[in-house]
PDB file of N, CA and C in Angstrom:
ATOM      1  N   UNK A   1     -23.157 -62.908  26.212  1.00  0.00           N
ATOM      2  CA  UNK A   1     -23.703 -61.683  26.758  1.00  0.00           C
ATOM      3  C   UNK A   1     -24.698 -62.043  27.861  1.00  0.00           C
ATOM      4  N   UNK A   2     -24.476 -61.393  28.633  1.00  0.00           N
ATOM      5  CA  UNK A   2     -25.427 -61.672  30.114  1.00  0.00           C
ATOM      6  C   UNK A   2     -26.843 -60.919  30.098  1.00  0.00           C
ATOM      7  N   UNK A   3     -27.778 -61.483  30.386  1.00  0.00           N
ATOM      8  CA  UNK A   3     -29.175 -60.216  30.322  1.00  0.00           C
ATOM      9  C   UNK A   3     -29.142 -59.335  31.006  1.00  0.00           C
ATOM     10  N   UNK A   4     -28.219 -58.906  31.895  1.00  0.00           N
ATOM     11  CA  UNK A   4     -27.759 -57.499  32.719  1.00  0.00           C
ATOM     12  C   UNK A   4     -27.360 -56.660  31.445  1.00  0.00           C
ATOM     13  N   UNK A   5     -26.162 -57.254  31.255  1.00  0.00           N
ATOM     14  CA  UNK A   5     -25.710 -56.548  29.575  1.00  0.00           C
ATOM     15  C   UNK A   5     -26.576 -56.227  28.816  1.00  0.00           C
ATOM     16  N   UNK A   6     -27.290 -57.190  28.533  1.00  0.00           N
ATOM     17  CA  UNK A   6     -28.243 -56.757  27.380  1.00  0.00           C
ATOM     18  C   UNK A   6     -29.251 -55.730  27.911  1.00  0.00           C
ATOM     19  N   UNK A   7     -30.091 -56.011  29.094  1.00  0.00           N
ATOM     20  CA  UNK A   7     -30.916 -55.444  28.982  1.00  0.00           C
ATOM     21  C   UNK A   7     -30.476 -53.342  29.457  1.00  0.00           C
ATOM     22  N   UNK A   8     -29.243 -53.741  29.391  1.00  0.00           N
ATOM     23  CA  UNK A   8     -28.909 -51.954  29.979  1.00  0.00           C
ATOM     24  C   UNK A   8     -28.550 -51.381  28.362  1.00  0.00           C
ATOM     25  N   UNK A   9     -28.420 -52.526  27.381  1.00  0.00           N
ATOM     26  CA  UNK A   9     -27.832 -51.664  25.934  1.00  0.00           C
ATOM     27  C   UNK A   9     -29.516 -51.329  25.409  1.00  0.00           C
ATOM     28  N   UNK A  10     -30.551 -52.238  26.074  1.00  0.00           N
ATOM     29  CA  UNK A  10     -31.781 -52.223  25.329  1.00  0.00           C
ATOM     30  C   UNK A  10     -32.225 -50.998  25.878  1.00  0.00           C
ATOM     31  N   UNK A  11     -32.281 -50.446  26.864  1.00  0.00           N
ATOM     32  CA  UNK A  11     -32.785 -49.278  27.859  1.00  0.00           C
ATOM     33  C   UNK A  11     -32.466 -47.811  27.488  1.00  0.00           C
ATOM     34  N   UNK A  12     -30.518 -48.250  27.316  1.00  0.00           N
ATOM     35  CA  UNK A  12     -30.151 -47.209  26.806  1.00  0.00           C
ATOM     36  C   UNK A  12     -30.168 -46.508  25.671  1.00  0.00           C
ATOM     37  N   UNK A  13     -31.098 -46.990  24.721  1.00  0.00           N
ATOM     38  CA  UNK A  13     -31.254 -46.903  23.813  1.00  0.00           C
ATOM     39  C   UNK A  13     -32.665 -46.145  23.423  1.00  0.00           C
ATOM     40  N   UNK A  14     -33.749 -46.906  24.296  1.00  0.00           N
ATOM     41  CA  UNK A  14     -34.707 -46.311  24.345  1.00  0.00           C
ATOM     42  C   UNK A  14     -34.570 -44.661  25.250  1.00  0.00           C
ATOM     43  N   UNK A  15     -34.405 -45.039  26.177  1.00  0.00           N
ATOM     44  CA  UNK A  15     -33.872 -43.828  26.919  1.00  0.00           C
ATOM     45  C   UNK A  15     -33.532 -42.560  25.643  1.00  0.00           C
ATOM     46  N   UNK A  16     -32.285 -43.004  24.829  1.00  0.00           N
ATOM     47  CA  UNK A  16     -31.849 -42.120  24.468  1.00  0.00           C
ATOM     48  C   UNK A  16     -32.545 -41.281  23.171  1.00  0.00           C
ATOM     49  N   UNK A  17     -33.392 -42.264  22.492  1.00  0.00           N
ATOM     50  CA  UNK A  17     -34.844 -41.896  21.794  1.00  0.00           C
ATOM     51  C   UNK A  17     -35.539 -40.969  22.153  1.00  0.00           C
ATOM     52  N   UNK A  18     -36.116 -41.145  23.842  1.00  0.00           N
ATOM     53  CA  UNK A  18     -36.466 -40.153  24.453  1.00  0.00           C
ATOM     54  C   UNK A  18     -35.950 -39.230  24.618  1.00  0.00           C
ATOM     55  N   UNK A  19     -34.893 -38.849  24.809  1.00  0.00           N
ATOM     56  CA  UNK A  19     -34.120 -37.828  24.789  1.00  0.00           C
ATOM     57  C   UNK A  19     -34.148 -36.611  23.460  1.00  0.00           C
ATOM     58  N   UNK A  20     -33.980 -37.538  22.672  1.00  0.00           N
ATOM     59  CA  UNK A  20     -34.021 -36.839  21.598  1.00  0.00           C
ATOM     60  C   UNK A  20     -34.875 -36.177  21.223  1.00  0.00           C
ATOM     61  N   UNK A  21     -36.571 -36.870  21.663  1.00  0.00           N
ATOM     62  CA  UNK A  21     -37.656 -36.432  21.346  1.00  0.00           C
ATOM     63  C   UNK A  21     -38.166 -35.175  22.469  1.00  0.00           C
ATOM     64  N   UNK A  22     -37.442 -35.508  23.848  1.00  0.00           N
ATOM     65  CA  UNK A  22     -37.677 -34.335  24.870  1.00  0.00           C
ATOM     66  C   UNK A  22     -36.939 -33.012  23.956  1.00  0.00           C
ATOM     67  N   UNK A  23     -36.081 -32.835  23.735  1.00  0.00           N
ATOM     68  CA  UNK A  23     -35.517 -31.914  23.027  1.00  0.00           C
ATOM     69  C   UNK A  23     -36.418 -31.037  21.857  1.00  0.00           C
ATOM     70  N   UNK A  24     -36.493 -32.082  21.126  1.00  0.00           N
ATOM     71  CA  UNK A  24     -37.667 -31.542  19.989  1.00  0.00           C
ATOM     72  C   UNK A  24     -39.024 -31.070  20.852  1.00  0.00           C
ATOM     73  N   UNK A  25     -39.024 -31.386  21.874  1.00  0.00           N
ATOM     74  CA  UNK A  25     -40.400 -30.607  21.676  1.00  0.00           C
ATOM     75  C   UNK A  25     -40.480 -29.373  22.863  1.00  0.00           C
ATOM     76  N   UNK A  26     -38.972 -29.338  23.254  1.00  0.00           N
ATOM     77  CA  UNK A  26     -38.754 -28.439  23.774  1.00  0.00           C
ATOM     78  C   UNK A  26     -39.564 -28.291  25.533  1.00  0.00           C
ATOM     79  N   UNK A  27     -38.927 -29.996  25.982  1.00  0.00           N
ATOM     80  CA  UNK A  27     -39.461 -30.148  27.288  1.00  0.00           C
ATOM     81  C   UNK A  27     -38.706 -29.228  28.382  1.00  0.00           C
ATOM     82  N   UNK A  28     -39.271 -29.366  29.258  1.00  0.00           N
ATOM     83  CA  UNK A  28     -38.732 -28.530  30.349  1.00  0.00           C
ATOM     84  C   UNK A  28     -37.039 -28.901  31.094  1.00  0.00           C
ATOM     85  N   UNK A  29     -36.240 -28.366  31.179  1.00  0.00           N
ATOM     86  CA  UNK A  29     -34.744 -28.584  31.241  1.00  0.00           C
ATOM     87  C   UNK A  29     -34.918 -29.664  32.506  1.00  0.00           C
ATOM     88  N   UNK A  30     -35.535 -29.442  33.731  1.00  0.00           N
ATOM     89  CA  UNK A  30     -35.280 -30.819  34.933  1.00  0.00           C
ATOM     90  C   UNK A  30     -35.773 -32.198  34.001  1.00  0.00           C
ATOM     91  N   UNK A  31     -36.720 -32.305  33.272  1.00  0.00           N
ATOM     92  CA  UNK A  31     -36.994 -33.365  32.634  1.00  0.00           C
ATOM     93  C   UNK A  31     -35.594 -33.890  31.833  1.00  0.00           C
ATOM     94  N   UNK A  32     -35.155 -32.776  31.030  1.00  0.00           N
ATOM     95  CA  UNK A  32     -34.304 -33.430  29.949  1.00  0.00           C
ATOM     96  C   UNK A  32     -32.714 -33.731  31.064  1.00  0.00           C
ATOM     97  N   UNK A  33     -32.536 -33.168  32.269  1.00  0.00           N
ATOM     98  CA  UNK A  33     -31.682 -33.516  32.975  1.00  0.00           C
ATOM     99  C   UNK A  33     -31.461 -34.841  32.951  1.00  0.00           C
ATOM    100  N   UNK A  34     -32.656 -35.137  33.793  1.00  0.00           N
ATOM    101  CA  UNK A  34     -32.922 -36.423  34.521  1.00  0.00           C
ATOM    102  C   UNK A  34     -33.140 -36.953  33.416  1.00  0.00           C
ATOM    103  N   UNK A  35     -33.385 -37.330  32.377  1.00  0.00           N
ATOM    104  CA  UNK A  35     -33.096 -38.219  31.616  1.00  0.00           C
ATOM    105  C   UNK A  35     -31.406 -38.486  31.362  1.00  0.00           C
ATOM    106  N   UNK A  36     -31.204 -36.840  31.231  1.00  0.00           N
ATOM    107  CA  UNK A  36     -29.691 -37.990  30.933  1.00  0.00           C
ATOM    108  C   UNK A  36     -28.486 -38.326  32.248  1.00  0.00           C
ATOM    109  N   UNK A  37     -29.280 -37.959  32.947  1.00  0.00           N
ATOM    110  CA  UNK A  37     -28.646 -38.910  34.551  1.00  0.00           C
ATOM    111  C   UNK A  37     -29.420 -40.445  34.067  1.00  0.00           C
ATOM    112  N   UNK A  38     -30.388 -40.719  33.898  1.00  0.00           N
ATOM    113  CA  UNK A  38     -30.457 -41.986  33.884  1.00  0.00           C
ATOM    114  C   UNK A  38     -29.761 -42.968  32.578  1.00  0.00           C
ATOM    115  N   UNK A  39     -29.364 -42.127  31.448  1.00  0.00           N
ATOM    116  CA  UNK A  39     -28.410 -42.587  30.602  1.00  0.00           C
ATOM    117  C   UNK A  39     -27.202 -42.964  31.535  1.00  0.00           C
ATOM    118  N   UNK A  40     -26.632 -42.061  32.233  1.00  0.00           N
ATOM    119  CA  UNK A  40     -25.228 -42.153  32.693  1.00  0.00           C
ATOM    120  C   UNK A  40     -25.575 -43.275  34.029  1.00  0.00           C
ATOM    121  N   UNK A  41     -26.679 -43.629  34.439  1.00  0.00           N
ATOM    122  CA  UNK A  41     -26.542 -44.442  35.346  1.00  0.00           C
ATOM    123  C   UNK A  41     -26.608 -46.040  34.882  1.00  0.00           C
ATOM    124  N   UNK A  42     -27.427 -46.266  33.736  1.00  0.00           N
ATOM    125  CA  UNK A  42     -27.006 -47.225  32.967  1.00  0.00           C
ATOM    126  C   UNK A  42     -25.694 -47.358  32.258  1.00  0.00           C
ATOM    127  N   UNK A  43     -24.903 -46.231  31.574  1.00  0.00           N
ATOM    128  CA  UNK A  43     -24.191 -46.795  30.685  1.00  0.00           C
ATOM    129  C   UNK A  43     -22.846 -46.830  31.845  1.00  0.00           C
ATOM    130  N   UNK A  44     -22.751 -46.463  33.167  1.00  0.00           N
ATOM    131  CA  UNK A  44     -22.093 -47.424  34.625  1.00  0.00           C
ATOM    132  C   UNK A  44     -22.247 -48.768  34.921  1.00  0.00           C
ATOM    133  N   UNK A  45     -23.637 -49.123  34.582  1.00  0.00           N
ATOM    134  CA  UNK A  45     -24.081 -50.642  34.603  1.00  0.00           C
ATOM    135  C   UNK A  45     -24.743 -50.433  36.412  1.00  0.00           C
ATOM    136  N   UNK A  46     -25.297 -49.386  36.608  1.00  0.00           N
ATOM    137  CA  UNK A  46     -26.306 -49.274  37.669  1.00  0.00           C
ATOM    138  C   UNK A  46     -27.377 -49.814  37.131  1.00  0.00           C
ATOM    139  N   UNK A  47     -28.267 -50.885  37.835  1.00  0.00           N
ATOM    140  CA  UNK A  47     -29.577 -51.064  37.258  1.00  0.00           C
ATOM    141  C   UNK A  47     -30.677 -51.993  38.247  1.00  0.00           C
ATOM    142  N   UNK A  48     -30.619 -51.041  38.502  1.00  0.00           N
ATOM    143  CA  UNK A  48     -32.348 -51.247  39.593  1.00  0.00           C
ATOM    144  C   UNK A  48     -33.197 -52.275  39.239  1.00  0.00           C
ATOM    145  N   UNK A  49     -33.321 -53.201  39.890  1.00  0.00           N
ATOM    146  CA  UNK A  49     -34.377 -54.260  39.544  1.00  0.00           C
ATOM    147  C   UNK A  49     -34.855 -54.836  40.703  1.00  0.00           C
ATOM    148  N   UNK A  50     -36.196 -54.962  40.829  1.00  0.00           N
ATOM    149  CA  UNK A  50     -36.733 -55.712  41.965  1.00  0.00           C
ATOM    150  C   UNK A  50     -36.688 -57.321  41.446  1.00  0.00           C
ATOM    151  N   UNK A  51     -37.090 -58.312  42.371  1.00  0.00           N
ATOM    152  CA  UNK A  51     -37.453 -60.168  42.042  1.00  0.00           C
ATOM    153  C   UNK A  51     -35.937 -60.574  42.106  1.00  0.00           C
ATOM    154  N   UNK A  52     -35.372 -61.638  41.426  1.00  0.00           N
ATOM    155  CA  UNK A  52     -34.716 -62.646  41.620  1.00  0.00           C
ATOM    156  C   UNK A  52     -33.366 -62.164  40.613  1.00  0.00           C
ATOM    157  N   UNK A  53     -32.425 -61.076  41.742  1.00  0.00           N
ATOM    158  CA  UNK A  53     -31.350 -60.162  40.894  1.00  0.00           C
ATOM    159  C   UNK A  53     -30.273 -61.360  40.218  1.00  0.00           C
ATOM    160  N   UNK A  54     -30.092 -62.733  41.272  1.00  0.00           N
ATOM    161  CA  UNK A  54     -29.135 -63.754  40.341  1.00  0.00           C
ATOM    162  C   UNK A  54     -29.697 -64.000  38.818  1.00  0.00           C
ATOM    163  N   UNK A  55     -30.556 -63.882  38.394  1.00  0.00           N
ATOM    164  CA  UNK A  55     -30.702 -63.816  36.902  1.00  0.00           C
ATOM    165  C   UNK A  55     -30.148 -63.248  35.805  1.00  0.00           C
ATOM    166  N   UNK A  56     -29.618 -61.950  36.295  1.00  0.00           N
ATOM    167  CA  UNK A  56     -29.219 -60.962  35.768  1.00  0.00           C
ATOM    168  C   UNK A  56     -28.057 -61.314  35.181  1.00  0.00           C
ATOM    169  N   UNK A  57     -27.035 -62.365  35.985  1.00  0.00           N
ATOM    170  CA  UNK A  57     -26.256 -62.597  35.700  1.00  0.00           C
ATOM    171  C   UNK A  57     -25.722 -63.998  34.592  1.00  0.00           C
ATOM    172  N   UNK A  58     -27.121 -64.864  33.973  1.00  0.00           N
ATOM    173  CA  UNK A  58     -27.253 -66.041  33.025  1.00  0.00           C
ATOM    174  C   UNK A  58     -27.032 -65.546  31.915  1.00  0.00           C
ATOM    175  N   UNK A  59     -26.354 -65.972  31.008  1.00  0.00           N
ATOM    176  CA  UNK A  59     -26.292 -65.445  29.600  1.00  0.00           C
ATOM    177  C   UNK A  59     -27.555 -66.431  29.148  1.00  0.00           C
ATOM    178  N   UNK A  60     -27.559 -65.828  27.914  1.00  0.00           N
ATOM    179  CA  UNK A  60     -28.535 -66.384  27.210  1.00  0.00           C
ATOM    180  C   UNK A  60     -28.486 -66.480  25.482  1.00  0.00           C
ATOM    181  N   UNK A  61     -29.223 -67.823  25.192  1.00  0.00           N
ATOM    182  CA  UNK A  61     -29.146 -67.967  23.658  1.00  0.00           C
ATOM    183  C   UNK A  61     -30.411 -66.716  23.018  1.00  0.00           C
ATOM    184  N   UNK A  62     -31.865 -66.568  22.767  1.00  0.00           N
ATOM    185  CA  UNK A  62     -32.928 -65.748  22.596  1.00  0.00           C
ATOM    186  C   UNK A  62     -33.487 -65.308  23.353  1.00  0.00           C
ATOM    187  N   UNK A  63     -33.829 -63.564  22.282  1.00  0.00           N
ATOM    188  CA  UNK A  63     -34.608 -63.320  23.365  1.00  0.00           C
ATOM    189  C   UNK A  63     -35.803 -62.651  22.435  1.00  0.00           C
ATOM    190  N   UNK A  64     -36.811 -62.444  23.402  1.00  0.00           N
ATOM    191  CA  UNK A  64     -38.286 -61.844  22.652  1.00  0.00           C
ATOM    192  C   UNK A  64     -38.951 -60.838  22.997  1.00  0.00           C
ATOM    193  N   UNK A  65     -39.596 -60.201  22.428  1.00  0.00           N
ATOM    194  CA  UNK A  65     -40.154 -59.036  22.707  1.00  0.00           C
ATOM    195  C   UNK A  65     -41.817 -59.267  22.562  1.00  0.00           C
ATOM    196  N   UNK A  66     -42.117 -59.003  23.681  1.00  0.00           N
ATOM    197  CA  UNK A  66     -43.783 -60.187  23.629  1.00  0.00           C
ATOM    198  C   UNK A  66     -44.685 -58.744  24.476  1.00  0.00           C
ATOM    199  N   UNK A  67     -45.680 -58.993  24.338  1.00  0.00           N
ATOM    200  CA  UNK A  67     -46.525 -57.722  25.449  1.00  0.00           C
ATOM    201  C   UNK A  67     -47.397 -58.720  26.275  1.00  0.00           C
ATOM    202  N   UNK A  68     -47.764 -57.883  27.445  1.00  0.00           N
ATOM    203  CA  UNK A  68     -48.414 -58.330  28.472  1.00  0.00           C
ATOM    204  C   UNK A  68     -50.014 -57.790  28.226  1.00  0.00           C
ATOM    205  N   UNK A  69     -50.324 -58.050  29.621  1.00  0.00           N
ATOM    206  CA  UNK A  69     -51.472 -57.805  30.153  1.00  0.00           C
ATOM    207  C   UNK A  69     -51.417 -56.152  29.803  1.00  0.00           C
ATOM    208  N   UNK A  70     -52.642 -55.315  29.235  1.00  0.00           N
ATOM    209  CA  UNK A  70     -52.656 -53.647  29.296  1.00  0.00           C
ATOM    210  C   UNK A  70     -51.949 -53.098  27.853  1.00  0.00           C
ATOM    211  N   UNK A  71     -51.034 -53.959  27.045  1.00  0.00           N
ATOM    212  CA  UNK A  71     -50.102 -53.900  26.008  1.00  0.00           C
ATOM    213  C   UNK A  71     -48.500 -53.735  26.440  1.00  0.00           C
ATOM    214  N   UNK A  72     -48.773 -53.707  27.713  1.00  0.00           N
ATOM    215  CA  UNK A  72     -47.063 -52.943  27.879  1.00  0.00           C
ATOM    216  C   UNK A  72     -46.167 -54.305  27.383  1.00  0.00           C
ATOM    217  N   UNK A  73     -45.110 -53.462  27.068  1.00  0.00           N
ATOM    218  CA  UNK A  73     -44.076 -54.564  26.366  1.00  0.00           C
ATOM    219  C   UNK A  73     -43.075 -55.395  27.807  1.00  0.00           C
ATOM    220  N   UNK A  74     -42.649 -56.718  27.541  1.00  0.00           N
ATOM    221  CA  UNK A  74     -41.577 -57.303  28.575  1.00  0.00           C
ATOM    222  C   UNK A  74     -40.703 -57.758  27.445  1.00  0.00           C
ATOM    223  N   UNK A  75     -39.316 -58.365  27.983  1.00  0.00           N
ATOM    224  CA  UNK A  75     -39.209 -59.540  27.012  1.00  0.00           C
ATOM    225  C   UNK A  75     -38.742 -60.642  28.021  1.00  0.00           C
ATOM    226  N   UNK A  76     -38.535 -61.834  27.292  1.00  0.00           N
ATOM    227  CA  UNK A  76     -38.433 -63.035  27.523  1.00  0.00           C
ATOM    228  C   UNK A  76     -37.023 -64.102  27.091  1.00  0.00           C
ATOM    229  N   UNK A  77     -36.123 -64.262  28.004  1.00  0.00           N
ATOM    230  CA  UNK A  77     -35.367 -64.743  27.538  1.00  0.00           C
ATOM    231  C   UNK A  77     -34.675 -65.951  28.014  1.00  0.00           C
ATOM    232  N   UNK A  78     -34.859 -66.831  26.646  1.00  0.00           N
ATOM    233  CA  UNK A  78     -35.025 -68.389  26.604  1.00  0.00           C
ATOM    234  C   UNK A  78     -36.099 -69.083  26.967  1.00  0.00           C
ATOM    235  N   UNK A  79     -37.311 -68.393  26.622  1.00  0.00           N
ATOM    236  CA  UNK A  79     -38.625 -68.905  27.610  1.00  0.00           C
ATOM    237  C   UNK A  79     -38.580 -69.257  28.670  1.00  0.00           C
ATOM    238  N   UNK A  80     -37.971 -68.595  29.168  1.00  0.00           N
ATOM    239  CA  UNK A  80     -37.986 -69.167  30.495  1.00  0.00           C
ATOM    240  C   UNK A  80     -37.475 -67.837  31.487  1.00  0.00           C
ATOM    241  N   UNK A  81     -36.798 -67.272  31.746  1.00  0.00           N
ATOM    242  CA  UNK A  81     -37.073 -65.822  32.354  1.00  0.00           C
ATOM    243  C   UNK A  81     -37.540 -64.709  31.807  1.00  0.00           C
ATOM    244  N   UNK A  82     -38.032 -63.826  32.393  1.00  0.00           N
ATOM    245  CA  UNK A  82     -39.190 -62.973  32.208  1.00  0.00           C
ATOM    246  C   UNK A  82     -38.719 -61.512  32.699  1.00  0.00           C
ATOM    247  N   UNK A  83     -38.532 -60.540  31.741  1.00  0.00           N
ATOM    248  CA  UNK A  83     -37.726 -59.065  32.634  1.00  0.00           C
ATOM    249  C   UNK A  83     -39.245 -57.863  32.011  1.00  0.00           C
ATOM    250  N   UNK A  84     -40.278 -57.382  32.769  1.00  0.00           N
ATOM    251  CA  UNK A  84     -40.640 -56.238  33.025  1.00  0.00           C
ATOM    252  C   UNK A  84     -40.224 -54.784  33.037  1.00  0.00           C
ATOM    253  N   UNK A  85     -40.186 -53.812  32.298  1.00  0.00           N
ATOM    254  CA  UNK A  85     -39.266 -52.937  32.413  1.00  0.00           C
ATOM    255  C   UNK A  85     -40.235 -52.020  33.023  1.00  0.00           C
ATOM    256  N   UNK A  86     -41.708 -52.153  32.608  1.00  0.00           N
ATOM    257  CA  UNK A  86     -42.450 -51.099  33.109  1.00  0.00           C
ATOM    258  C   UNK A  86     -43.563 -51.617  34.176  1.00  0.00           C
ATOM    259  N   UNK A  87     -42.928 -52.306  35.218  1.00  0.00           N
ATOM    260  CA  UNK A  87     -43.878 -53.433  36.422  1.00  0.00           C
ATOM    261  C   UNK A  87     -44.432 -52.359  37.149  1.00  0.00           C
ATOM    262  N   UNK A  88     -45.259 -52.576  37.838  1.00  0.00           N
ATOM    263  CA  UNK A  88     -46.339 -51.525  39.132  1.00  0.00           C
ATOM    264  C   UNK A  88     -45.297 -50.881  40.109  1.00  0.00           C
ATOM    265  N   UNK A  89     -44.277 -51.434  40.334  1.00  0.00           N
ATOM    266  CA  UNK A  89     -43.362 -50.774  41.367  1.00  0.00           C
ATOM    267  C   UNK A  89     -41.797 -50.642  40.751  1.00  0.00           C
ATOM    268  N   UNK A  90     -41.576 -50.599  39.308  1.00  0.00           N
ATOM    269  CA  UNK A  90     -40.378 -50.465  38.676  1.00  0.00           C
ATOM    270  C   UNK A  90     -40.207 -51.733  37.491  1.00  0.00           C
ATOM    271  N   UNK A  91     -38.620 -51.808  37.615  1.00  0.00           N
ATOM    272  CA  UNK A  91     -38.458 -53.007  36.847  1.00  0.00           C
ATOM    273  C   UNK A  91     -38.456 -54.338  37.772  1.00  0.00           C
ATOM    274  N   UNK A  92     -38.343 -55.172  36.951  1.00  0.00           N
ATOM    275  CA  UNK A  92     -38.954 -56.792  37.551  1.00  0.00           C
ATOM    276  C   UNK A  92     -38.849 -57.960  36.863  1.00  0.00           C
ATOM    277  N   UNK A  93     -37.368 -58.620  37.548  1.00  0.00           N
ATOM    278  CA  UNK A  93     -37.270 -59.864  36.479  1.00  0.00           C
ATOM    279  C   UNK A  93     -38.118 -61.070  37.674  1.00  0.00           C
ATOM    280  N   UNK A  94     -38.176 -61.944  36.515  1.00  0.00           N
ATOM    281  CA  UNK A  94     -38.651 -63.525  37.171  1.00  0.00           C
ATOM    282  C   UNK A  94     -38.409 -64.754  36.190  1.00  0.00           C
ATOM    283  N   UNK A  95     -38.583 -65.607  37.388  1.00  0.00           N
ATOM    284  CA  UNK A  95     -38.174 -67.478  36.340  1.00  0.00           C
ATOM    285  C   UNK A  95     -39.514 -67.633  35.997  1.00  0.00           C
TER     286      UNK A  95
END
C-alpha cells in the first residue's frame, strides 16, 4: 500500500465522522455539501498536498500517529517521512 493510498482511506474516514456529526447537529446544508464533495474528491484519489509529492508514491512497512507542536496530530511513516494533514497552508508531506 502506498501512503497516497493510505493516507486518502485515513481522511476519508475522518471526513466521514464529520459528516455524520454535521448532520446531528443540524449544520447548515453548504457546510454538509462541501463536505461531501470533499469525500468524493478523495474517494477519486484527488489529493492536494504541498512539499515533496514523489513520496506519495513509497509504500511503506509502519506507520504512527504522533502530535506536533500546538497538539495537532501528523503521522509518520517509517520514521522517516512526515505527512501534516492540518499544516499553516494545507496538507504537507516531508523526508
Amino acid at each position: 500500500m502506498t501512503i497516497k493510498d493510505f493516507i486518502i482511506e485515513w481522511e476519508t474516514k475522518i471526513i466521514r465522522e464529520r459528516l455524520e456529526k454535521l448532520k446531528t447537529f443540524e449544520a447548515p446544508a453548504i457546510i454538509i455539501e462541501k463536505t461531501k464533495e470533499n469525500i468524493k474528491k478523495l474517494e477519486n484519489g484527488e489529493l492536494k498536498v504541498g512539499g515533496d509529492k514523489s513520496l506519495l508514491e513509497f509504500d511503506f512497512v509502519q506507520c504512527a500517529v504522533k502530535k506536533g507542536r500546538g497538539g495537532k496530530i501528523y503521522l509518520e511513516f517509517d520514521n522517516t517521512i512526515k505527512y501534516f494533514p492540518e499544516a499553516k497552508y494545507g496538507r504537507y508531506i516531508t523526508k
